[in-house]
PDB file of N, CA and C in Angstrom:
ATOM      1  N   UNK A   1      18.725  -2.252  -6.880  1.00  0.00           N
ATOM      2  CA  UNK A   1      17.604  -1.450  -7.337  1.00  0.00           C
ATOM      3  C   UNK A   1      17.806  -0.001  -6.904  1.00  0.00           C
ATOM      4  N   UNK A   2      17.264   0.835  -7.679  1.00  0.00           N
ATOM      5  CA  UNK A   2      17.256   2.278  -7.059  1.00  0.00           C
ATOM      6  C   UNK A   2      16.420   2.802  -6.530  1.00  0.00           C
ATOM      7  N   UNK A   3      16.511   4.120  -6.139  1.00  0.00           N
ATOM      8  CA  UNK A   3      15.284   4.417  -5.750  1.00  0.00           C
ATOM      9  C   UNK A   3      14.132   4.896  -6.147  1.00  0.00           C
ATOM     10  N   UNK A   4      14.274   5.734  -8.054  1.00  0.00           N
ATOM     11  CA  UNK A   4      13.300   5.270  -8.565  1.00  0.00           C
ATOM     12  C   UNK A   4      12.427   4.486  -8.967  1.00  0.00           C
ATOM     13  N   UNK A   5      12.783   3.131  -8.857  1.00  0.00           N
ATOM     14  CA  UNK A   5      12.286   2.380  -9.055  1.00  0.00           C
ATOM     15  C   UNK A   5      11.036   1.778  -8.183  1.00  0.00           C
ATOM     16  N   UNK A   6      11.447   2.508  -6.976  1.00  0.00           N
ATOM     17  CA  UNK A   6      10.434   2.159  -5.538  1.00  0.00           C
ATOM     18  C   UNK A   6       9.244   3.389  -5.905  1.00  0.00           C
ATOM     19  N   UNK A   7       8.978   3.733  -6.912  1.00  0.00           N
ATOM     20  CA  UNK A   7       7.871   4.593  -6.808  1.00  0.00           C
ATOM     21  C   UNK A   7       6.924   4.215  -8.359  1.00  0.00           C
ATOM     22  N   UNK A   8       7.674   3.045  -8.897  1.00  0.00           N
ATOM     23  CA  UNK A   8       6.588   2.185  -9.797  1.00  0.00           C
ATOM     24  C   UNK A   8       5.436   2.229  -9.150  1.00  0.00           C
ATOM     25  N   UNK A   9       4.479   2.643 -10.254  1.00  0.00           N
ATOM     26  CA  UNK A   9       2.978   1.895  -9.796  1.00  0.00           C
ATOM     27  C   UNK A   9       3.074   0.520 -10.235  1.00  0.00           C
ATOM     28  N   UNK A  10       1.978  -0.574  -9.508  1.00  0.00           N
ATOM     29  CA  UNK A  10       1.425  -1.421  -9.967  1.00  0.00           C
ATOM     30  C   UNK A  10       0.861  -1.042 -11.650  1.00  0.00           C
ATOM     31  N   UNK A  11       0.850  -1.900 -11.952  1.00  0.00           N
ATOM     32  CA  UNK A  11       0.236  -1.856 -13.882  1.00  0.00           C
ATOM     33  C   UNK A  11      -1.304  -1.766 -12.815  1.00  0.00           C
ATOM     34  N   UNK A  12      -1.901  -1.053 -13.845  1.00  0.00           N
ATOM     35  CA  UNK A  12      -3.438  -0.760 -13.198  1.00  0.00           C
ATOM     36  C   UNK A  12      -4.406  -2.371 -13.571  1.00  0.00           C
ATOM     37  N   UNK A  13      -3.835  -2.954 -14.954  1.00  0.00           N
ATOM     38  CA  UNK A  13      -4.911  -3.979 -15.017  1.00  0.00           C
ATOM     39  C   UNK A  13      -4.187  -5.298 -14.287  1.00  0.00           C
ATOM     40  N   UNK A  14      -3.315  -5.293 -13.680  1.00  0.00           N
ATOM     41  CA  UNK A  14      -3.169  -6.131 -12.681  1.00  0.00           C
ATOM     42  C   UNK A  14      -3.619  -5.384 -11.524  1.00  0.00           C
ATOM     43  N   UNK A  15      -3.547  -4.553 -10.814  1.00  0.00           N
ATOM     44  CA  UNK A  15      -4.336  -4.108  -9.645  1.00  0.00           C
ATOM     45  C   UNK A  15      -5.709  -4.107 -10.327  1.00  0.00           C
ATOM     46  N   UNK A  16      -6.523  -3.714 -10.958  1.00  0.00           N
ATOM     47  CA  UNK A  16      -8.204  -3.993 -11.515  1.00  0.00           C
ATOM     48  C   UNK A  16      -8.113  -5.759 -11.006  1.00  0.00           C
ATOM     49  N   UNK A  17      -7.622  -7.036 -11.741  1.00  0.00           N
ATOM     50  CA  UNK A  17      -7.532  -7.855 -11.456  1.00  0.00           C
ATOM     51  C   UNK A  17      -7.808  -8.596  -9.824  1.00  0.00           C
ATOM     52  N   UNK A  18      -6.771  -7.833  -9.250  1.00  0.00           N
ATOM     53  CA  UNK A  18      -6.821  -8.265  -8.030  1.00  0.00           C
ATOM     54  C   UNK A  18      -7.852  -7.787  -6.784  1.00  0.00           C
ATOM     55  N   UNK A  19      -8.053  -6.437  -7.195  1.00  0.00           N
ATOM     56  CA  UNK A  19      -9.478  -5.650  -6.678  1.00  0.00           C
ATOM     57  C   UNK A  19     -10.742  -6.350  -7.225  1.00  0.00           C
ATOM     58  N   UNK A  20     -10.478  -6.697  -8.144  1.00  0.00           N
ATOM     59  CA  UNK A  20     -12.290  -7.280  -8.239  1.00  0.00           C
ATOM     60  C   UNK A  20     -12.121  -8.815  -7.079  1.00  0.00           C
ATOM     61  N   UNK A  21     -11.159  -9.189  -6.915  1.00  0.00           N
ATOM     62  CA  UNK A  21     -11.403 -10.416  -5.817  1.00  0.00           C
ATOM     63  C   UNK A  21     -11.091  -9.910  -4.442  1.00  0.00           C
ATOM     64  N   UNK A  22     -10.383  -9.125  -3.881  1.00  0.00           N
ATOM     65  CA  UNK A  22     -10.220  -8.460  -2.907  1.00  0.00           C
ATOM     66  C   UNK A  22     -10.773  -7.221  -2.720  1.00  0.00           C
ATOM     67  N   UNK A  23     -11.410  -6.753  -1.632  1.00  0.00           N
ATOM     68  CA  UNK A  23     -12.252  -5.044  -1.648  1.00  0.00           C
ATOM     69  C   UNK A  23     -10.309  -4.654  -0.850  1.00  0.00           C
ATOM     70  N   UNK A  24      -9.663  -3.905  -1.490  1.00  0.00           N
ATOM     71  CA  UNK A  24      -8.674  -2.836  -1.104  1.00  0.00           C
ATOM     72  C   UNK A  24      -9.028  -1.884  -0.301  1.00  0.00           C
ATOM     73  N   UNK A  25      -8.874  -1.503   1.193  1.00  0.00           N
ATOM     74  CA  UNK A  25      -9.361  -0.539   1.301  1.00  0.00           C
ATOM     75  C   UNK A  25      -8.193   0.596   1.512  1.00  0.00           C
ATOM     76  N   UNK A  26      -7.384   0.525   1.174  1.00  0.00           N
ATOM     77  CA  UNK A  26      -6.231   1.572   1.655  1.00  0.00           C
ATOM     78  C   UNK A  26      -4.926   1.066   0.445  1.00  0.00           C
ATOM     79  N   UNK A  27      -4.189   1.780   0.121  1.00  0.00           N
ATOM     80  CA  UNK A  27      -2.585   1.422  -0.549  1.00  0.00           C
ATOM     81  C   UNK A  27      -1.968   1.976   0.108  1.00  0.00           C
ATOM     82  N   UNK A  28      -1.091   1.346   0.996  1.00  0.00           N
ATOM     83  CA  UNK A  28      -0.173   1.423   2.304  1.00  0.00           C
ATOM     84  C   UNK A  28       1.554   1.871   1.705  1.00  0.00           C
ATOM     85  N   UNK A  29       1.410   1.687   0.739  1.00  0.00           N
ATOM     86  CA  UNK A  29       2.787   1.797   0.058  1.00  0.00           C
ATOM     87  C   UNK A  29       2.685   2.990  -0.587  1.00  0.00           C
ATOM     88  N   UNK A  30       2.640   4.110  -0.842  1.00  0.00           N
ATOM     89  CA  UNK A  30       2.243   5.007  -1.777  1.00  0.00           C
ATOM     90  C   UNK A  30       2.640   6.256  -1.960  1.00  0.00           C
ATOM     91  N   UNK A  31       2.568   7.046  -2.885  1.00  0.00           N
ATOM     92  CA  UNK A  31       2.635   8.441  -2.697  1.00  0.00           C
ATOM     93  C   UNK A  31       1.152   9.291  -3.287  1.00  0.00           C
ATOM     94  N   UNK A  32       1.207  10.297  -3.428  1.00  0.00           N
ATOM     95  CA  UNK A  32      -0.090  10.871  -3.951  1.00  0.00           C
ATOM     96  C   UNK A  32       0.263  10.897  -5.938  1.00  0.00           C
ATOM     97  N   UNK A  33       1.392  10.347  -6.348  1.00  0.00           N
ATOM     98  CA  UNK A  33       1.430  10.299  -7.699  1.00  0.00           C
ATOM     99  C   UNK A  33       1.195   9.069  -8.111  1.00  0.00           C
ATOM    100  N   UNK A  34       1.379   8.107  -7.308  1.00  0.00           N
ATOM    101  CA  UNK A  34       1.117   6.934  -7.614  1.00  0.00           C
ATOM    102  C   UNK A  34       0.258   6.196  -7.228  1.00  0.00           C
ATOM    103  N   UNK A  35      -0.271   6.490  -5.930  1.00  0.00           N
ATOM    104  CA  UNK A  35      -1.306   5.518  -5.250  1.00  0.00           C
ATOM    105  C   UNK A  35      -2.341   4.765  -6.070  1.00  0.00           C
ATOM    106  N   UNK A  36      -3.033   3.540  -6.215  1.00  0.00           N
ATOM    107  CA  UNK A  36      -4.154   3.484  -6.887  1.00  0.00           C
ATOM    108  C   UNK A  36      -5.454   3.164  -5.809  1.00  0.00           C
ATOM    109  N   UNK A  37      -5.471   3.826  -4.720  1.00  0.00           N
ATOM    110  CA  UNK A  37      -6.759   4.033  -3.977  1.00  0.00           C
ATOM    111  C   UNK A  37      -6.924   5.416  -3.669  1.00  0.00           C
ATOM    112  N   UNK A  38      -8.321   5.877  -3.386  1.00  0.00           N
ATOM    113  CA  UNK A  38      -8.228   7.231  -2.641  1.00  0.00           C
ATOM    114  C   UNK A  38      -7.399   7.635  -0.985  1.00  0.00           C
ATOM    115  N   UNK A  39      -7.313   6.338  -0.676  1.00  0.00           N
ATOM    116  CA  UNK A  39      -6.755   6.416   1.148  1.00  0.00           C
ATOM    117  C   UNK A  39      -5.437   5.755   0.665  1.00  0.00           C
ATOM    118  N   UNK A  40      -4.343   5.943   1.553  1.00  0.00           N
ATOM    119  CA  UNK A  40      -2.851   5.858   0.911  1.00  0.00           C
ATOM    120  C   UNK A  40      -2.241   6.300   2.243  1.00  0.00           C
ATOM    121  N   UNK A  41      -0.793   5.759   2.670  1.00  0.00           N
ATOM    122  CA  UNK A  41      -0.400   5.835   3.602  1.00  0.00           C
ATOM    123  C   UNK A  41       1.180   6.379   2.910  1.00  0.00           C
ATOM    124  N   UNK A  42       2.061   7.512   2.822  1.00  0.00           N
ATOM    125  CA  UNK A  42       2.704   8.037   2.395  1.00  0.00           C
ATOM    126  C   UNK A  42       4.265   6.782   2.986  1.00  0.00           C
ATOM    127  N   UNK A  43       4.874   7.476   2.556  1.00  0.00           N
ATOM    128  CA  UNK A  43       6.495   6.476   2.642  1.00  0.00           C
ATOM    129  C   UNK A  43       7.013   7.063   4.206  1.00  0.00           C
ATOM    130  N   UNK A  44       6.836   9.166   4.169  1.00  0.00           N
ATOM    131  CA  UNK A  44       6.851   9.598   5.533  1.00  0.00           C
ATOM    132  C   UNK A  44       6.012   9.364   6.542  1.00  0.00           C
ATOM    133  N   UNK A  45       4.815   8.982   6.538  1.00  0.00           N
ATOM    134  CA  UNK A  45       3.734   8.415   6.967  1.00  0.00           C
ATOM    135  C   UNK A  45       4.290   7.176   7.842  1.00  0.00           C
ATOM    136  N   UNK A  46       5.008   6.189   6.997  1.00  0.00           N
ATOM    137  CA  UNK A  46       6.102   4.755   7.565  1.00  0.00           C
ATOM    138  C   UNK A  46       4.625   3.916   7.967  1.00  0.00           C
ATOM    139  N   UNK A  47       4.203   3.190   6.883  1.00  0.00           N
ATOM    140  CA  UNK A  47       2.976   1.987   7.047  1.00  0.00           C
ATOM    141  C   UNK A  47       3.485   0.974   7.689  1.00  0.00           C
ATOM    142  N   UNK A  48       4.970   0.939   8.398  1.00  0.00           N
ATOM    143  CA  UNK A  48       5.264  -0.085   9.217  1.00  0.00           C
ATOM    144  C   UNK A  48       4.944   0.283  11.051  1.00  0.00           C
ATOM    145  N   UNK A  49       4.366   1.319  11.268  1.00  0.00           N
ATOM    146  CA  UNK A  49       4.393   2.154  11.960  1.00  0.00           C
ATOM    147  C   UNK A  49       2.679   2.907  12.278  1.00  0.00           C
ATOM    148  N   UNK A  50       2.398   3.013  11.103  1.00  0.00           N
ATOM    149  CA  UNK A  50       0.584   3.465  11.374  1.00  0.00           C
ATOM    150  C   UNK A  50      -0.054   2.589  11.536  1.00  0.00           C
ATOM    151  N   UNK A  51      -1.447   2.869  12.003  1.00  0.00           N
ATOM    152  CA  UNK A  51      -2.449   1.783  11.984  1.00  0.00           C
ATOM    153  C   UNK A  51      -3.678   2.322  10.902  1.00  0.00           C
ATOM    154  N   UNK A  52      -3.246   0.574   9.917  1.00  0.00           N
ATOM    155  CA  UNK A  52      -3.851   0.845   8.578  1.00  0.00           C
ATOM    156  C   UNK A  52      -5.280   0.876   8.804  1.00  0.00           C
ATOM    157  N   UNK A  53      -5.901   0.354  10.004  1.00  0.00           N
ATOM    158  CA  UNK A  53      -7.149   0.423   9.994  1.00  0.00           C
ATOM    159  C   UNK A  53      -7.841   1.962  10.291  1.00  0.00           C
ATOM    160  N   UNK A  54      -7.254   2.893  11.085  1.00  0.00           N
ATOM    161  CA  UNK A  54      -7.287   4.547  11.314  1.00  0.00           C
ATOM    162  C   UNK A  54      -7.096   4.964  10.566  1.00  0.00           C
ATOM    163  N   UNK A  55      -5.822   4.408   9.254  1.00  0.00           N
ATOM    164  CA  UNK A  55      -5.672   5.487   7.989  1.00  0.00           C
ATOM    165  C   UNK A  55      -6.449   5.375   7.303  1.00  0.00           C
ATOM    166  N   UNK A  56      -7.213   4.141   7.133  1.00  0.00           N
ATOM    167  CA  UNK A  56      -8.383   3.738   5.867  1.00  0.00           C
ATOM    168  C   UNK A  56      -9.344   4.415   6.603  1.00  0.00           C
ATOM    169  N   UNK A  57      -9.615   4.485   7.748  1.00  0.00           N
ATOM    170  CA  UNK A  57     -10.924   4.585   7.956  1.00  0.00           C
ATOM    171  C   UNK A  57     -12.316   3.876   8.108  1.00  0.00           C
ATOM    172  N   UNK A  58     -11.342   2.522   8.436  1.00  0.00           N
ATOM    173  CA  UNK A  58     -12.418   1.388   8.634  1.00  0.00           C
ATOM    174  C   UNK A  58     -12.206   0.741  10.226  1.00  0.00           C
ATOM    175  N   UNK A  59     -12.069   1.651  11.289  1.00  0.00           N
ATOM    176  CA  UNK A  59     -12.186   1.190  12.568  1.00  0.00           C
ATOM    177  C   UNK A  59     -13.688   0.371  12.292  1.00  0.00           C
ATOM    178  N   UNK A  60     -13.682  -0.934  12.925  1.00  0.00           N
ATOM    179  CA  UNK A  60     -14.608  -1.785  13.655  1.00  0.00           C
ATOM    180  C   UNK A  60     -15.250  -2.313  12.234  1.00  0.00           C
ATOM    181  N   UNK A  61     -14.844  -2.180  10.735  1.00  0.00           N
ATOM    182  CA  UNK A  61     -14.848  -3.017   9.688  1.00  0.00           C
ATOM    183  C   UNK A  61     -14.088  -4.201   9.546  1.00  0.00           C
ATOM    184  N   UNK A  62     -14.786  -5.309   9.078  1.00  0.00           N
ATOM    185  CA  UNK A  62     -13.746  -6.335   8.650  1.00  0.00           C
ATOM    186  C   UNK A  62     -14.199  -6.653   6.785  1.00  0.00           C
ATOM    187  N   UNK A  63     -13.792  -7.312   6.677  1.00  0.00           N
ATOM    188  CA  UNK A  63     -13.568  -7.464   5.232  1.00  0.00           C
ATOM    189  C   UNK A  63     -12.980  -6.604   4.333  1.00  0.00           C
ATOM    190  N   UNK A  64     -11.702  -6.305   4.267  1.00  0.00           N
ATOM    191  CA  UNK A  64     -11.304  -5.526   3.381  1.00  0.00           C
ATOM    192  C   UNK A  64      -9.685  -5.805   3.296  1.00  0.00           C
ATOM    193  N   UNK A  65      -9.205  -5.487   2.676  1.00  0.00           N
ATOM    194  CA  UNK A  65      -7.204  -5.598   2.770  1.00  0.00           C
ATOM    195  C   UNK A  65      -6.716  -4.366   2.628  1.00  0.00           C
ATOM    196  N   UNK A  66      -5.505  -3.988   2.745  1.00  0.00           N
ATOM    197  CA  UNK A  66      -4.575  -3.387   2.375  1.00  0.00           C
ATOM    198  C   UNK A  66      -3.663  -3.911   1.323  1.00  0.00           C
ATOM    199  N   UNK A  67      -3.721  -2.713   0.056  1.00  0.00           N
ATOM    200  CA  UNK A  67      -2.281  -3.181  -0.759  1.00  0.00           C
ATOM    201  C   UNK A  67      -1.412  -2.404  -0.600  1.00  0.00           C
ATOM    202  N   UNK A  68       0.108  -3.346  -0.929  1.00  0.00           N
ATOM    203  CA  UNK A  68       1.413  -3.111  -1.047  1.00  0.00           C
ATOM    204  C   UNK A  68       1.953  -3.261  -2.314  1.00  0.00           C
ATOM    205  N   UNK A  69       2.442  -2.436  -2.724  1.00  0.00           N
ATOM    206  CA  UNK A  69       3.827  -2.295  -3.607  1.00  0.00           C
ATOM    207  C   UNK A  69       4.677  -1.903  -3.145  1.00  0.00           C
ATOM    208  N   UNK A  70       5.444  -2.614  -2.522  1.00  0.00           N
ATOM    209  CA  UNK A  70       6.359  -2.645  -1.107  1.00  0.00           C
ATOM    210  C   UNK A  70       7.674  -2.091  -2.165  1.00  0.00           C
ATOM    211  N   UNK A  71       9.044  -1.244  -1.423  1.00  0.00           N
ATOM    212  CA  UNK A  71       9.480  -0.651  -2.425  1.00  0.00           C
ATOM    213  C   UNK A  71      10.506  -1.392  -2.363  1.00  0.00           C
ATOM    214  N   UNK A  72      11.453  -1.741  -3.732  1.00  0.00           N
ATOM    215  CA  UNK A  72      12.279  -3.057  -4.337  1.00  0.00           C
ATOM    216  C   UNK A  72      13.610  -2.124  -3.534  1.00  0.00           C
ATOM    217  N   UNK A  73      14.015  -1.408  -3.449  1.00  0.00           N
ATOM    218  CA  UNK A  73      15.269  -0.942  -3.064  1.00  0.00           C
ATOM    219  C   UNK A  73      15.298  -1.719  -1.817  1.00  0.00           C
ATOM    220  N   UNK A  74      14.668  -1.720  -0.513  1.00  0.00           N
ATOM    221  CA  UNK A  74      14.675  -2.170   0.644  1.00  0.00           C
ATOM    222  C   UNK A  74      13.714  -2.868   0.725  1.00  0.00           C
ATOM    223  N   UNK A  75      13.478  -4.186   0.880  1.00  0.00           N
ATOM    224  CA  UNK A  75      11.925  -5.338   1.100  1.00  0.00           C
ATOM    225  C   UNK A  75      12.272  -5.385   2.555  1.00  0.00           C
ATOM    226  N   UNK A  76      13.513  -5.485   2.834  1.00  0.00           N
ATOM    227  CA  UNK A  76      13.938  -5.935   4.273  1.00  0.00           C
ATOM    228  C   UNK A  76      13.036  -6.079   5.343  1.00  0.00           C
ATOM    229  N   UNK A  77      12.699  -4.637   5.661  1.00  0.00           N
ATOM    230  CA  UNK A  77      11.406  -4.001   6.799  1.00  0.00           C
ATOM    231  C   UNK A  77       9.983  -4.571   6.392  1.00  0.00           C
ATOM    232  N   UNK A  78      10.196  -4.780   5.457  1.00  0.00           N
ATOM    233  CA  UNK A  78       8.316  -5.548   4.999  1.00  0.00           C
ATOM    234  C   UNK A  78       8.179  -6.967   5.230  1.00  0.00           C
ATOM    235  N   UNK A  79       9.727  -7.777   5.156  1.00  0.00           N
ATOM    236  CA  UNK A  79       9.722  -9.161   5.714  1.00  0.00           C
ATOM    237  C   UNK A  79      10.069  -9.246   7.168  1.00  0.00           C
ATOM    238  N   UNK A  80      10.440  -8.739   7.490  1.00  0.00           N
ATOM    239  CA  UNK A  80      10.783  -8.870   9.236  1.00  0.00           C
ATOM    240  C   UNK A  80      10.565  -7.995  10.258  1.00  0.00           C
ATOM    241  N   UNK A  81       9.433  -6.974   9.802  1.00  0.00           N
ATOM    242  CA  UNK A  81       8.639  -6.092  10.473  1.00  0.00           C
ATOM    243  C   UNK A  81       9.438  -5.413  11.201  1.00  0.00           C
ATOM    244  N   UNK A  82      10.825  -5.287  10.808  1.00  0.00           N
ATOM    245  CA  UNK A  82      11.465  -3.955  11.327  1.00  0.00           C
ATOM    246  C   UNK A  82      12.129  -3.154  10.856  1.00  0.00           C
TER     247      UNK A  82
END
């Protein structure tokens, strides 16, 4: 895979889909051209590395997720958390 390819958005009516059953509160994978939330954790940012709950802005919230469109060039770091 290349590395354009790691900056696909999700198709929006599959993310609509999955947001109406999950509240999203952050897209952890993202850039500002692609993100599909207002809160977004940049690639320099490294969402393996922040805390998604400080970037969203939901300290001491529960119910909510984070999405990924984890990028296809490298999955590596997203399966083995390093």
């Amino acid at each position: 895979m290349s590395k354009v390819t790691d900056s696909w958005r999700t198709p929006r009516e599959l993310f609509a889909a999955l947001s109406a059953e999950f509240e999203f509160g952050i897209d952890v994978c993202a850039s500002a051209d692609n993100t599909l939330l207002p809160k977004y954790i940049t690639e320099e940012e490294n969402c393996l590395t922040t805390d998604w709950r400080t970037a969203a802005g939901m300290i001491g919230t529960a119910g909510w997720f984070a999405w990924a469109n984890v990028p296809y060039s490298n999955v590596r770091p997203f399966v083995t958390g390093k």
